[in-house]
PDB file of N, CA and C in Angstrom:
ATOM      1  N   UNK A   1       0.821  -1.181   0.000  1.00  0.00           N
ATOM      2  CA  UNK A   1       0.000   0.000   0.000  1.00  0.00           C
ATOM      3  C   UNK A   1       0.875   1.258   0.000  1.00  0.00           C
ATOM      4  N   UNK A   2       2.110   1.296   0.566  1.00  0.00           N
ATOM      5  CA  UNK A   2       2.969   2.321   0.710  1.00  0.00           C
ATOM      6  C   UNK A   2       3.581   2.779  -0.247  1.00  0.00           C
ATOM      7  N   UNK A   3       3.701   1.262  -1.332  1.00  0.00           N
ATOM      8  CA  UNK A   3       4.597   1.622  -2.367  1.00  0.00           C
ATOM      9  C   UNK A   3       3.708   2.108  -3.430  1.00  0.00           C
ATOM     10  N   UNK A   4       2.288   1.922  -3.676  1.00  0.00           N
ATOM     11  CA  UNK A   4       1.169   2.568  -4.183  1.00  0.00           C
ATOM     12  C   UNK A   4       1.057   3.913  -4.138  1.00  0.00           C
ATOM     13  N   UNK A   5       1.099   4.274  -2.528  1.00  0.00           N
ATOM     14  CA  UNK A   5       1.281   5.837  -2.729  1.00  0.00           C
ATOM     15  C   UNK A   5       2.488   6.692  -3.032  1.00  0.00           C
ATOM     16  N   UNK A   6       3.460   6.034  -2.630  1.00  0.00           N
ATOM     17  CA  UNK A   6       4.352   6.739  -3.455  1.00  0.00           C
ATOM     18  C   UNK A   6       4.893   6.569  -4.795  1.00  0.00           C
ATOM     19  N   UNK A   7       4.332   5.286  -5.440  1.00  0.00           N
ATOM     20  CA  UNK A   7       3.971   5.772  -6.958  1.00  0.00           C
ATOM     21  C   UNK A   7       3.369   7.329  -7.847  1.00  0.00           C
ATOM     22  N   UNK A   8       2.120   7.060  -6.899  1.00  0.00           N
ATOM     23  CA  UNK A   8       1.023   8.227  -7.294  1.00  0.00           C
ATOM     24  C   UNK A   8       1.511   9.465  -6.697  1.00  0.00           C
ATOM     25  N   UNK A   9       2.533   9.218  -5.588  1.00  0.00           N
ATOM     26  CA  UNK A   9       3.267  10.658  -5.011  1.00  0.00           C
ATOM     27  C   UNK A   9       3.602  11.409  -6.892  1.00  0.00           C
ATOM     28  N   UNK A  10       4.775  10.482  -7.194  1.00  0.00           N
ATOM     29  CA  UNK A  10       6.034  10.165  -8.155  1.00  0.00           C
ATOM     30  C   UNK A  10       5.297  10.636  -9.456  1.00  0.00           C
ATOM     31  N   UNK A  11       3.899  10.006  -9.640  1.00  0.00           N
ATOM     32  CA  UNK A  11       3.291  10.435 -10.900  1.00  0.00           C
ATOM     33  C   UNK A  11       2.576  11.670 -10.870  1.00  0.00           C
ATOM     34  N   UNK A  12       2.341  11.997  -9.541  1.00  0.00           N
ATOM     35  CA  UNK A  12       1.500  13.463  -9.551  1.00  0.00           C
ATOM     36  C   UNK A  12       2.357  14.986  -9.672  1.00  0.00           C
ATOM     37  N   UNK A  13       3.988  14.064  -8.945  1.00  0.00           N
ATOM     38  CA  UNK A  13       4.726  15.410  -9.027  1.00  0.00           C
ATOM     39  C   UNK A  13       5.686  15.531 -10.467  1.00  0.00           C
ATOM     40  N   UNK A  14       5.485  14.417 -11.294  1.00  0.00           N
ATOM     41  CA  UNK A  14       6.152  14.677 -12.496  1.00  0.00           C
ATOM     42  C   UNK A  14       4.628  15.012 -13.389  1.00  0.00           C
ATOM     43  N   UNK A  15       3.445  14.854 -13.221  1.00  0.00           N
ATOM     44  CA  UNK A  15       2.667  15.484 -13.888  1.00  0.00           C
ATOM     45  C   UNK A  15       2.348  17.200 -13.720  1.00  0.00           C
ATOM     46  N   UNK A  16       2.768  17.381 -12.639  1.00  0.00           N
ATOM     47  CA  UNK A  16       2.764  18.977 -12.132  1.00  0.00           C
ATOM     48  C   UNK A  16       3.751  19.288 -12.596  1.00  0.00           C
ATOM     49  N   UNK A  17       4.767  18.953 -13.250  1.00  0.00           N
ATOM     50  CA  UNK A  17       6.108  19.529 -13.701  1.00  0.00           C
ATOM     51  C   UNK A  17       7.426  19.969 -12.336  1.00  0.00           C
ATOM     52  N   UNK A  18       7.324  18.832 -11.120  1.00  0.00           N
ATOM     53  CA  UNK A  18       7.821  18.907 -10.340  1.00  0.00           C
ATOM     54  C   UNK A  18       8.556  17.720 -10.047  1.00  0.00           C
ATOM     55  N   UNK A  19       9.684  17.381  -9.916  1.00  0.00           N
ATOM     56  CA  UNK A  19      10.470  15.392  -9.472  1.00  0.00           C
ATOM     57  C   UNK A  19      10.861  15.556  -8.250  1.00  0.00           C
ATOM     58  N   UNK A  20      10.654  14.572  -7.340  1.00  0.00           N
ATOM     59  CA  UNK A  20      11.006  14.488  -6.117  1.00  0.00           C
ATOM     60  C   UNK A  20      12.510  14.032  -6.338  1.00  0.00           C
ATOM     61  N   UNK A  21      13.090  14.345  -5.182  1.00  0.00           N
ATOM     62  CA  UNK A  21      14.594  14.090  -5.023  1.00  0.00           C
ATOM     63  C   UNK A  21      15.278  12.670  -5.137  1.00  0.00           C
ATOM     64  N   UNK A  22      15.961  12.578  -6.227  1.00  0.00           N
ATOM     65  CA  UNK A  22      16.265  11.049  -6.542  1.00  0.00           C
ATOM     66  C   UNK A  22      15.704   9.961  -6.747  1.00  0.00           C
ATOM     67  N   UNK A  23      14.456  10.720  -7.707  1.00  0.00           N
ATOM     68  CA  UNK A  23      13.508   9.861  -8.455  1.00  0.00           C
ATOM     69  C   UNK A  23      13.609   9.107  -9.533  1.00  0.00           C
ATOM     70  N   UNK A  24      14.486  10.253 -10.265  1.00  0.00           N
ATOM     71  CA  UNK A  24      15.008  10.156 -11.277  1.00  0.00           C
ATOM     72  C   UNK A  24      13.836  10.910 -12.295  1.00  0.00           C
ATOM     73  N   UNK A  25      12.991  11.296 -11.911  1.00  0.00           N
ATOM     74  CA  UNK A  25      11.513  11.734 -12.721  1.00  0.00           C
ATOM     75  C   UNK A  25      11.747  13.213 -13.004  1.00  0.00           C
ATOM     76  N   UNK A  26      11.272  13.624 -14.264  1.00  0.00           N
ATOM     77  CA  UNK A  26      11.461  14.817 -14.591  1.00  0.00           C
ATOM     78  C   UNK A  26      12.548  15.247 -15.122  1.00  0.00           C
ATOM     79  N   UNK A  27      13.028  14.138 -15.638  1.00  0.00           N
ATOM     80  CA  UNK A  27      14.118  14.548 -16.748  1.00  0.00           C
ATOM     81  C   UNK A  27      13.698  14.045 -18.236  1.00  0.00           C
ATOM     82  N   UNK A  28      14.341  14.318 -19.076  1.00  0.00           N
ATOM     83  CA  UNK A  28      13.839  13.484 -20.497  1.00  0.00           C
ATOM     84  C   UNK A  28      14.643  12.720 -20.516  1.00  0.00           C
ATOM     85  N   UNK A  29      14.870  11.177 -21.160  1.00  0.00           N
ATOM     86  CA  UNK A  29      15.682  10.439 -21.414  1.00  0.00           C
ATOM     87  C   UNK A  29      16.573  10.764 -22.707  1.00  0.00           C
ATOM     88  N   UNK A  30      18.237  10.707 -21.955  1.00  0.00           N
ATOM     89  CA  UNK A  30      19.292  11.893 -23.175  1.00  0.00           C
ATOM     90  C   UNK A  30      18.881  12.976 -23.052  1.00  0.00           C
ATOM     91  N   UNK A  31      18.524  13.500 -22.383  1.00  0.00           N
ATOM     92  CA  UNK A  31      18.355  14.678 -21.770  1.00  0.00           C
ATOM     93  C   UNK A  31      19.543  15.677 -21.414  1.00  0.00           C
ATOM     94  N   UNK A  32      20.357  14.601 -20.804  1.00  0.00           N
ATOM     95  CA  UNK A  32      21.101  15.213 -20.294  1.00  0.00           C
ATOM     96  C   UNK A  32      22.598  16.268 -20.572  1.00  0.00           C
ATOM     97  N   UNK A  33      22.507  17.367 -20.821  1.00  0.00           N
ATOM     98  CA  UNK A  33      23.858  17.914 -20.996  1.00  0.00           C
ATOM     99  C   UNK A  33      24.492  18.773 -20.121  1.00  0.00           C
ATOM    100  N   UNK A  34      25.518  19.045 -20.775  1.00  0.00           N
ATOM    101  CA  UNK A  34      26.625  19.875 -19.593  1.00  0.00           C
ATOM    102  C   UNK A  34      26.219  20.974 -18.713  1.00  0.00           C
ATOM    103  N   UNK A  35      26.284  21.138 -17.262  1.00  0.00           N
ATOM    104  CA  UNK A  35      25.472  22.137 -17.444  1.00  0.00           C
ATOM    105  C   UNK A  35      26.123  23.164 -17.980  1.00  0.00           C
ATOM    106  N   UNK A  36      25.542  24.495 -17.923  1.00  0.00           N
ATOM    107  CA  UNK A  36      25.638  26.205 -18.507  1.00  0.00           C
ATOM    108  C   UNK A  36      26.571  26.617 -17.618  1.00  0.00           C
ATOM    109  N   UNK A  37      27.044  27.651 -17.654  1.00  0.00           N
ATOM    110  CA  UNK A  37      27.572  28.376 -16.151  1.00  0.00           C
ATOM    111  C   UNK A  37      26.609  29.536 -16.487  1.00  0.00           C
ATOM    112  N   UNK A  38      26.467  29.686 -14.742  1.00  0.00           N
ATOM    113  CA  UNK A  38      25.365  30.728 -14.542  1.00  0.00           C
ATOM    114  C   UNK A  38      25.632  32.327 -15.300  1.00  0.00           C
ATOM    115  N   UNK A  39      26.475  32.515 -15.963  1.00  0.00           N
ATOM    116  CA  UNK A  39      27.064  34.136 -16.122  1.00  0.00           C
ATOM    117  C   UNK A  39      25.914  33.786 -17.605  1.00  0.00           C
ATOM    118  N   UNK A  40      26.705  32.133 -18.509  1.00  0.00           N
ATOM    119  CA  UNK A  40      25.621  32.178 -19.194  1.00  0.00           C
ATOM    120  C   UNK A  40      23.911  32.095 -19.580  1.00  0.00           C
ATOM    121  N   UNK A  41      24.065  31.683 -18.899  1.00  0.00           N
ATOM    122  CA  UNK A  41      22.272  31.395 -18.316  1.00  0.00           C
ATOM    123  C   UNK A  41      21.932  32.682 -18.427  1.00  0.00           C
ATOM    124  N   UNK A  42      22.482  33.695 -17.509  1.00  0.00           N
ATOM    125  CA  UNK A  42      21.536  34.755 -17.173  1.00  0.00           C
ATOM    126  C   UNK A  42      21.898  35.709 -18.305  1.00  0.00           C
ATOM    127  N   UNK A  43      22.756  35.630 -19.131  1.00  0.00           N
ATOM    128  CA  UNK A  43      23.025  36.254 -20.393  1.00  0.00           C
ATOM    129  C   UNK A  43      22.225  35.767 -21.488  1.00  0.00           C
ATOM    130  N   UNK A  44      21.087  34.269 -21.529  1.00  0.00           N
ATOM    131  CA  UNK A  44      20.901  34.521 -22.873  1.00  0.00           C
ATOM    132  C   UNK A  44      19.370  33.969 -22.234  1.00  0.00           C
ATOM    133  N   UNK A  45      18.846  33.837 -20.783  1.00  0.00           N
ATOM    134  CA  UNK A  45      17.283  33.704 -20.602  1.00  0.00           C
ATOM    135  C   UNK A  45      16.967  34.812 -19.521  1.00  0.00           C
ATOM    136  N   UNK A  46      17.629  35.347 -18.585  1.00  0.00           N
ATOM    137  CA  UNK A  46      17.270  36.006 -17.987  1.00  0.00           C
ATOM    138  C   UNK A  46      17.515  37.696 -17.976  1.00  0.00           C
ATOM    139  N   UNK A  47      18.388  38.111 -18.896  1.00  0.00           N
ATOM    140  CA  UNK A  47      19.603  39.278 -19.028  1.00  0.00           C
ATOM    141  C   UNK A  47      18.497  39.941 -20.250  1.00  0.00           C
ATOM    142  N   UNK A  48      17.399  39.415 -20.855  1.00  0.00           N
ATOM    143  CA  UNK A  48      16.478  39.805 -21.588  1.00  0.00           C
ATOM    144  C   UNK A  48      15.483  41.023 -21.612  1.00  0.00           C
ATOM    145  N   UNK A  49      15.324  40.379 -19.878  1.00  0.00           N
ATOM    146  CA  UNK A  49      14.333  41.247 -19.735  1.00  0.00           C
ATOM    147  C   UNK A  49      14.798  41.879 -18.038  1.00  0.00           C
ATOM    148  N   UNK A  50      15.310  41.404 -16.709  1.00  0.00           N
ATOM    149  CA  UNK A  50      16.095  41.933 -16.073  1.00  0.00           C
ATOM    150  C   UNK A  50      17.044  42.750 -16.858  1.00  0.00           C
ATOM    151  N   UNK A  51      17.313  44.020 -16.172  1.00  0.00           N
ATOM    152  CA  UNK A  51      17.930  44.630 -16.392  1.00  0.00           C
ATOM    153  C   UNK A  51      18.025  45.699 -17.559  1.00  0.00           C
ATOM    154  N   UNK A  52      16.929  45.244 -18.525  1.00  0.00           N
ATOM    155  CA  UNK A  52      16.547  46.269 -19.915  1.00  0.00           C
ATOM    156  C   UNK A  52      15.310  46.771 -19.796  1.00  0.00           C
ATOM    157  N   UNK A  53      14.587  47.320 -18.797  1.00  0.00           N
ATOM    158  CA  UNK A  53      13.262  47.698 -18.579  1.00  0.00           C
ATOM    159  C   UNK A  53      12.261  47.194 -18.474  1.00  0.00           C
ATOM    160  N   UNK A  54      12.258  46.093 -18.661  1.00  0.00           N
ATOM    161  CA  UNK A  54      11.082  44.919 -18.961  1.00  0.00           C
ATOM    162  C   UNK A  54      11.071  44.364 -17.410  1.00  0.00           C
ATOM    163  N   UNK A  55      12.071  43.988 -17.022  1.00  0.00           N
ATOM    164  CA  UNK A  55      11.620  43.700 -15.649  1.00  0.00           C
ATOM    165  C   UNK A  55      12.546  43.673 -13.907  1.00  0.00           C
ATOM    166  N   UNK A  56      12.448  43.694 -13.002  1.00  0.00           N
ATOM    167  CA  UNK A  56      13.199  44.087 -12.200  1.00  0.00           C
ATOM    168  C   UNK A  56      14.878  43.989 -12.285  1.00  0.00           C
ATOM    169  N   UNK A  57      15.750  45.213 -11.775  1.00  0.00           N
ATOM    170  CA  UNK A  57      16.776  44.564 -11.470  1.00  0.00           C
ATOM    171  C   UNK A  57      17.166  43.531 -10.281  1.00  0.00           C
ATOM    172  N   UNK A  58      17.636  42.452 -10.957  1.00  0.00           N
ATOM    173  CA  UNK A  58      17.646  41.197  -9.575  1.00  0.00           C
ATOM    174  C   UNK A  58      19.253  41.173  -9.542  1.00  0.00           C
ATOM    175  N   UNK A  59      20.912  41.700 -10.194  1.00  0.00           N
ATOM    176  CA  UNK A  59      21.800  41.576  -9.691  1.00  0.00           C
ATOM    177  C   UNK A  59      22.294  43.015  -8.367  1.00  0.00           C
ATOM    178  N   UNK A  60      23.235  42.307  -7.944  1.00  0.00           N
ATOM    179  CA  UNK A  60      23.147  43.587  -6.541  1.00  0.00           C
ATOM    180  C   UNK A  60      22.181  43.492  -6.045  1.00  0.00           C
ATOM    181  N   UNK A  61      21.015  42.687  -5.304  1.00  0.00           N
ATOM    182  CA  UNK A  61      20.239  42.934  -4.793  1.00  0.00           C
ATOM    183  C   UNK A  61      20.230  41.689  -3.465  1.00  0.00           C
ATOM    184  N   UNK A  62      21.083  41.127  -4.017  1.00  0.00           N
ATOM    185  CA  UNK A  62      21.534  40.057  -2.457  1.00  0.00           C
ATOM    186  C   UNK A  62      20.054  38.997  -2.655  1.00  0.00           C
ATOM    187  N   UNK A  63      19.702  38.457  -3.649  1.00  0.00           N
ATOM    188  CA  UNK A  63      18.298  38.018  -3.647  1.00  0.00           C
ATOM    189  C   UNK A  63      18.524  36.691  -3.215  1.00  0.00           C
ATOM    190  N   UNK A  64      17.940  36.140  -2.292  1.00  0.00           N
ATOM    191  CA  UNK A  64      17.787  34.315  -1.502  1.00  0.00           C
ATOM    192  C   UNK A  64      17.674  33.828  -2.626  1.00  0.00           C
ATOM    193  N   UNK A  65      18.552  32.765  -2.622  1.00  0.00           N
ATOM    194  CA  UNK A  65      18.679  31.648  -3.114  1.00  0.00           C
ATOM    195  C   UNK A  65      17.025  30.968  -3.579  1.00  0.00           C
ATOM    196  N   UNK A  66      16.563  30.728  -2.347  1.00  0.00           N
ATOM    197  CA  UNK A  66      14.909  29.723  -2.372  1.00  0.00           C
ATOM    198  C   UNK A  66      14.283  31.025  -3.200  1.00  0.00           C
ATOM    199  N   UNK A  67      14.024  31.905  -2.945  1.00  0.00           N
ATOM    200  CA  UNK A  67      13.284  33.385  -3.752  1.00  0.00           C
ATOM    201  C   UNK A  67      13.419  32.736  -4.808  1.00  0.00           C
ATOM    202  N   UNK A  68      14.548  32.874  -5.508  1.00  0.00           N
ATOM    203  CA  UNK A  68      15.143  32.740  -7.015  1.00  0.00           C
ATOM    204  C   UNK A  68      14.469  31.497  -7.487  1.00  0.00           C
ATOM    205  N   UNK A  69      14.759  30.046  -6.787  1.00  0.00           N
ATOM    206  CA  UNK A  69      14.681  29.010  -7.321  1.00  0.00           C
ATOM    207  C   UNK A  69      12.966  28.841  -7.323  1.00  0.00           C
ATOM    208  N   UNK A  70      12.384  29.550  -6.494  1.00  0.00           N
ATOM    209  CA  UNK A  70      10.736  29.346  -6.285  1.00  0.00           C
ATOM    210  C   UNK A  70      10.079  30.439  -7.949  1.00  0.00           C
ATOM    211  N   UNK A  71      10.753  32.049  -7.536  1.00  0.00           N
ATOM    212  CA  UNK A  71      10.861  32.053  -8.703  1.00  0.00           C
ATOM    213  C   UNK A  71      10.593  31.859 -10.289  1.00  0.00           C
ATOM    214  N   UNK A  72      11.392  31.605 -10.407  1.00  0.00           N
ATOM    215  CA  UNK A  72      12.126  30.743 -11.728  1.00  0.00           C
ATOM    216  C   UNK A  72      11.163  29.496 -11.951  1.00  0.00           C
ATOM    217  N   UNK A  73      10.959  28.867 -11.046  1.00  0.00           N
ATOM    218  CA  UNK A  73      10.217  27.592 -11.153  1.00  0.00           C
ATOM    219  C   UNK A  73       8.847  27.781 -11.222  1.00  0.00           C
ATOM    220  N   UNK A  74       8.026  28.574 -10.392  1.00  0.00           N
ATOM    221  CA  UNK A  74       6.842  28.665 -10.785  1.00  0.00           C
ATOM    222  C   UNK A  74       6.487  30.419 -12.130  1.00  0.00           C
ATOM    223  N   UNK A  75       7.145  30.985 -11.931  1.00  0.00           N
ATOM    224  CA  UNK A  75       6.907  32.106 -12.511  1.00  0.00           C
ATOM    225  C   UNK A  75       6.303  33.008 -11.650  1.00  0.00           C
ATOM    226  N   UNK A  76       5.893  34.357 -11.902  1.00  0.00           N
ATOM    227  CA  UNK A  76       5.729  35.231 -10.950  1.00  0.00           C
ATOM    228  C   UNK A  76       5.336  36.893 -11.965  1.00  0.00           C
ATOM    229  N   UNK A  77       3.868  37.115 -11.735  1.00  0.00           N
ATOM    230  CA  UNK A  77       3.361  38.135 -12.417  1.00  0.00           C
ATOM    231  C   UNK A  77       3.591  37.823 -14.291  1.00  0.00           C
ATOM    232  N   UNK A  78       4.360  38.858 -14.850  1.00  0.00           N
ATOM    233  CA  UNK A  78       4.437  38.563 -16.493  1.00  0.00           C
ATOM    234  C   UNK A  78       5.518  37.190 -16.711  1.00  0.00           C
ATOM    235  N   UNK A  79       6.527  37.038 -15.614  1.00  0.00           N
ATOM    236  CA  UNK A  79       7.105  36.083 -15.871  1.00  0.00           C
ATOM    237  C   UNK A  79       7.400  34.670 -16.028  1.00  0.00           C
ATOM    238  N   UNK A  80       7.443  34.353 -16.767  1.00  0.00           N
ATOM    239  CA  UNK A  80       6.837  33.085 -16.910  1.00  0.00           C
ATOM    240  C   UNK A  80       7.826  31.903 -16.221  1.00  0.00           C
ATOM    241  N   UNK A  81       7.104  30.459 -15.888  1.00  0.00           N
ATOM    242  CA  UNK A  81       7.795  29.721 -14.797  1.00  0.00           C
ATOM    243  C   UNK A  81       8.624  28.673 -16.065  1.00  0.00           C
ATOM    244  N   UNK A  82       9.818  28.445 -15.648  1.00  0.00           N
ATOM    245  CA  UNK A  82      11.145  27.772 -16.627  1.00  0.00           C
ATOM    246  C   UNK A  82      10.997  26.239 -15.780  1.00  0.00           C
ATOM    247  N   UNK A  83      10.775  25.773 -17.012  1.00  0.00           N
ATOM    248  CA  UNK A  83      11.146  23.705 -16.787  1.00  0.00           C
ATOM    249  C   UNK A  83      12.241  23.784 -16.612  1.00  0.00           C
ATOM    250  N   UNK A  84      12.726  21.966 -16.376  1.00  0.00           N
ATOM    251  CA  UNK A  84      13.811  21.867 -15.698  1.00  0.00           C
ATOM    252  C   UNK A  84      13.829  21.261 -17.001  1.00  0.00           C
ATOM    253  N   UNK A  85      13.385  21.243 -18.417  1.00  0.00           N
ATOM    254  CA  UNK A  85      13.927  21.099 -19.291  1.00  0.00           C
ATOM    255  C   UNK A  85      14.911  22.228 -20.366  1.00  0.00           C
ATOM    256  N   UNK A  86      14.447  23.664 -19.555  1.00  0.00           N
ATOM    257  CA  UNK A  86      14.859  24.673 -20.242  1.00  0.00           C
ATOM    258  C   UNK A  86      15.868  25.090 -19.300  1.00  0.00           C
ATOM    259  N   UNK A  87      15.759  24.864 -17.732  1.00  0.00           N
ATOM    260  CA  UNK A  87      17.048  25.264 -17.406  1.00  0.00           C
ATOM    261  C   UNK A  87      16.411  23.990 -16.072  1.00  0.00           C
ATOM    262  N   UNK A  88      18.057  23.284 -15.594  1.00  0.00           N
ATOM    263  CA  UNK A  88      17.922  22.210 -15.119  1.00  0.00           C
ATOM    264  C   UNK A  88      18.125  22.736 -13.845  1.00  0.00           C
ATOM    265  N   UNK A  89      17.981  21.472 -12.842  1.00  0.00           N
ATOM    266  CA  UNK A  89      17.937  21.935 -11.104  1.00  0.00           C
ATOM    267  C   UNK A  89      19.512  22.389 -10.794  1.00  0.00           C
ATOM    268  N   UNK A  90      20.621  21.342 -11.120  1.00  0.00           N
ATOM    269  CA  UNK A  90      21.806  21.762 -10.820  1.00  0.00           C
ATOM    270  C   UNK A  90      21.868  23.324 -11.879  1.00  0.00           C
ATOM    271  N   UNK A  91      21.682  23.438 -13.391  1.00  0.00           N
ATOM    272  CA  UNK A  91      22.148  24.963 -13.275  1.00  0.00           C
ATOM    273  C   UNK A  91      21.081  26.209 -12.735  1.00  0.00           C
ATOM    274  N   UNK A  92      19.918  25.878 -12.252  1.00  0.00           N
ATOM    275  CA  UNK A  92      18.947  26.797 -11.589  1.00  0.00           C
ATOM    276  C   UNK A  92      19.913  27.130 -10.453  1.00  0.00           C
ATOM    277  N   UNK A  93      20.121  26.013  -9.039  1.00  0.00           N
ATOM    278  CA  UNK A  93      20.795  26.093  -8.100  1.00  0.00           C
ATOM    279  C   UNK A  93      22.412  27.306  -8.118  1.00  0.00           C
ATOM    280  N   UNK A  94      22.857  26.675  -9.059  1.00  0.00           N
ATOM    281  CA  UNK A  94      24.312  27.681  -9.717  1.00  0.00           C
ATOM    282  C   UNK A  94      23.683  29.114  -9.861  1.00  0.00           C
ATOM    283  N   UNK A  95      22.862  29.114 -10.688  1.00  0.00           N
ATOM    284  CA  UNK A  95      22.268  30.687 -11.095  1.00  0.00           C
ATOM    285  C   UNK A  95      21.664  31.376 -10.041  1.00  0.00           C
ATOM    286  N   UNK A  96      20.885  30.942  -9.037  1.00  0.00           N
ATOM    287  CA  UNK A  96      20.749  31.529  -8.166  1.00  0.00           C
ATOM    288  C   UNK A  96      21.360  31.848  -7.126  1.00  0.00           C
ATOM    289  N   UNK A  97      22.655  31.250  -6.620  1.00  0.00           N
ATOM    290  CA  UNK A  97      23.652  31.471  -5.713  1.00  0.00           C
ATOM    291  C   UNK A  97      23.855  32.727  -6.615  1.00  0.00           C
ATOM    292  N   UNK A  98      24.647  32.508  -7.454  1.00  0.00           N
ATOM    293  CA  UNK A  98      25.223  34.089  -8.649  1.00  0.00           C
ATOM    294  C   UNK A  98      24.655  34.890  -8.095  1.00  0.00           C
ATOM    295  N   UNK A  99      23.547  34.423  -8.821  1.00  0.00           N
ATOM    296  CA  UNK A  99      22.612  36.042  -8.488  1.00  0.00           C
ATOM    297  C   UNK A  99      22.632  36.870  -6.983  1.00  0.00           C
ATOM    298  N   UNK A 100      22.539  36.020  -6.139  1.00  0.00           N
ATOM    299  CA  UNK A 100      22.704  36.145  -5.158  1.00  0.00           C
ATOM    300  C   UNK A 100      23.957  36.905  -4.149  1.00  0.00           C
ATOM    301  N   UNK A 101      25.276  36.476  -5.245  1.00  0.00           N
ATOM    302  CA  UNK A 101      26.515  36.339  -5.632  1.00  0.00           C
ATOM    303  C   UNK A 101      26.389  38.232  -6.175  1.00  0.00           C
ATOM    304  N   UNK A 102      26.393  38.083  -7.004  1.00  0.00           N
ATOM    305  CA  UNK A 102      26.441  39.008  -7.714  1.00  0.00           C
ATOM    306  C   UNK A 102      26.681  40.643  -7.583  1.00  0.00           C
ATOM    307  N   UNK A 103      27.333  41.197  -8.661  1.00  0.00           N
ATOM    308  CA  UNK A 103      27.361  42.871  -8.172  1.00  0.00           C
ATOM    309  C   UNK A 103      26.560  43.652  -8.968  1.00  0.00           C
ATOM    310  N   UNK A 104      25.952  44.611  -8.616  1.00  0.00           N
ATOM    311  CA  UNK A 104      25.243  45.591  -9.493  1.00  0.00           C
ATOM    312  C   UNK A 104      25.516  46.045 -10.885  1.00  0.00           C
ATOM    313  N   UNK A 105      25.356  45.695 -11.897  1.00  0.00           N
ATOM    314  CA  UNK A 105      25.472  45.884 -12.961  1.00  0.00           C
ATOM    315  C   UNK A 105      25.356  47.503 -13.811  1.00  0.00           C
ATOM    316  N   UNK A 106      26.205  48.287 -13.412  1.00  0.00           N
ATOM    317  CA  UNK A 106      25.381  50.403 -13.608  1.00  0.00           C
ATOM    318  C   UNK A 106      24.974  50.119 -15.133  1.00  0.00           C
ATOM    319  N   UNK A 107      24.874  49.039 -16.552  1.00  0.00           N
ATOM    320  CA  UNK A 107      24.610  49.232 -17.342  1.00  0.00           C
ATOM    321  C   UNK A 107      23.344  48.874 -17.357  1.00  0.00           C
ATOM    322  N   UNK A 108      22.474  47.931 -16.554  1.00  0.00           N
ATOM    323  CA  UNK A 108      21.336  47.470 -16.329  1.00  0.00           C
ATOM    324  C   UNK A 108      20.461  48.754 -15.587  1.00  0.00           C
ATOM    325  N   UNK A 109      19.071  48.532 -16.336  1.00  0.00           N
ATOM    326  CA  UNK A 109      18.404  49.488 -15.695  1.00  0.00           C
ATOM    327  C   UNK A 109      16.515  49.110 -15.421  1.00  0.00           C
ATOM    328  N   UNK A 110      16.071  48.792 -14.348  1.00  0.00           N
ATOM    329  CA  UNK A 110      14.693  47.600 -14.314  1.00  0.00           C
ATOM    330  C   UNK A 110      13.516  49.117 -14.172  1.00  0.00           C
ATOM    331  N   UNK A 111      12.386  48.644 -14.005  1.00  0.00           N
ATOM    332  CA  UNK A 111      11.216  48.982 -13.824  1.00  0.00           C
ATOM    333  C   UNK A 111      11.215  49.442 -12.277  1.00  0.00           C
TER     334      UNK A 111
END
């Protein structure tokens, strides 16, 4: 009975677009590549619209880690929420330390 529900755990959170930890669920099969480094990430999905008027500045702003990754994952107002097929958990995790990381950019300018 136990292993029943955590089947249906396993199938409900890869149908929500969510994998529990060492499921292995929620990846595509060959899926897998290198990850990005975060400087790139945020240069060619997030550097779009942060920082060019479209939407907040988030470097220099000391932003939490969980913020970022909650975020990113569900989306938030115009922004829309990123699969872990478009950007994966290990380089989400990387990108949001950065950000977090990060120094104020004086060429960036947000809403």
């Amino acid at each position: 009975m136990a292993r029943r529900a955590l089947s249906g755990l396993v199938a409900a959170a890869t149908l929500s677009g969510f994998a529990l930890p060492g499921s292995g669920q929620g990846m595509i099969a060959g899926a897998a590549s290198p990850a990005r480094p975060p400087e790139k990430i945020y240069a060619s999905t997030c550097g779009h619209c942060h920082g060019h008027n479209v939407g907040p500045v988030i470097r220099g702003r000391q932003l939490p880690p969980a913020l970022v990754l909650a975020i990113v994952r569900r989306g938030q107002g115009a922004m829309p929420a990123f699969r872990q097929t478009e950007i994966s958990d290990q380089e989400l995790k990387a990108l949001a330390q950065w950000i977090q990381a990060s120094k104020a950019d004086p060429k960036e300018h947000g809403q």
